[in-house]
Protein backbone atom coordinates (compact mmCIF):
# COMPACT_ATOMS: atom_id res chain seq x y z
CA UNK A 1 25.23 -11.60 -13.79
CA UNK A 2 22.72 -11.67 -16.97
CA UNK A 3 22.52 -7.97 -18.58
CA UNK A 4 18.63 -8.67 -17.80
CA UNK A 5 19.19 -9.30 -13.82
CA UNK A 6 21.09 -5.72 -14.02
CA UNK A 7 17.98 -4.16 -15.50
CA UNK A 8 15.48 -5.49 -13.73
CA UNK A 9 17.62 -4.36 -10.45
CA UNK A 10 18.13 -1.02 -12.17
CA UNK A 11 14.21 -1.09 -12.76
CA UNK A 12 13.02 -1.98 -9.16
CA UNK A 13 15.46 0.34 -7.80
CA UNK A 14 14.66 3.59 -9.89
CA UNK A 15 10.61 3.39 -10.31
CA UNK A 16 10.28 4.43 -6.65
CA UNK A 17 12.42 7.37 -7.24
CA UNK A 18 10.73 8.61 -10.00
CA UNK A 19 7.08 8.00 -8.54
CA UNK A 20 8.35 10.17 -5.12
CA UNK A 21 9.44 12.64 -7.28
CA UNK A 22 6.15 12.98 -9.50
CA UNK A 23 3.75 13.05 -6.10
CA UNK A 24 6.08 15.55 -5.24
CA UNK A 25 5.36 17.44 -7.53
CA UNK A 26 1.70 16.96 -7.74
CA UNK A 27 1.64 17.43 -3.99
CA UNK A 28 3.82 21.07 -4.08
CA UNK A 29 1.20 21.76 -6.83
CA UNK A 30 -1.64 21.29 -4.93
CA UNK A 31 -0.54 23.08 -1.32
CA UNK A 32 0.60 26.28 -3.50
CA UNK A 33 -3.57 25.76 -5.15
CA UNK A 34 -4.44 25.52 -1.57
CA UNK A 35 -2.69 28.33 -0.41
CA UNK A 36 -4.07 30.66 -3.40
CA UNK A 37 -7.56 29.40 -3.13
CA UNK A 38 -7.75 30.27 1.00
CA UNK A 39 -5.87 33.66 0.63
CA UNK A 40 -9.26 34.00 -2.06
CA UNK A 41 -11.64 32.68 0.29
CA UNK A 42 -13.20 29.89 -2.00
CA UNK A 43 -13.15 26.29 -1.83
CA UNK A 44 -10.49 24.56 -3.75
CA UNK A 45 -13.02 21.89 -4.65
C-alpha cells in the first residue's frame, strides 16, 4: 500500500472520533448550562 492510501484510511477513520468527542463536549457543556439555568429559574435562551 501507497503511504497516501494509509493516510487517507487513517483520516476517514479518526475524523469521526474526534467530531464525537467535540459534541461531547459541547453537549456536557450545555446540560451542566441547563442544569444551572433551571436550578435559577430563567430561560437558558
Amino acid at each position: 500500500m501507497e503511504l497516501s492510501t494509509i493516510a487517507l484510511t487513517a483520516y476517514v477513520l479518526v475524523w469521526p472520533v474526534i467530531v464525537a468527542g467535540t459534541l461531547t463536549v459541547i453537549v456536557r457543556a450545555f446540560v451542566k448550562e441547563a442544569k444551572k439555568a433551571k436550578a435559577e429559574g430563567r430561560s437558558i435562551i
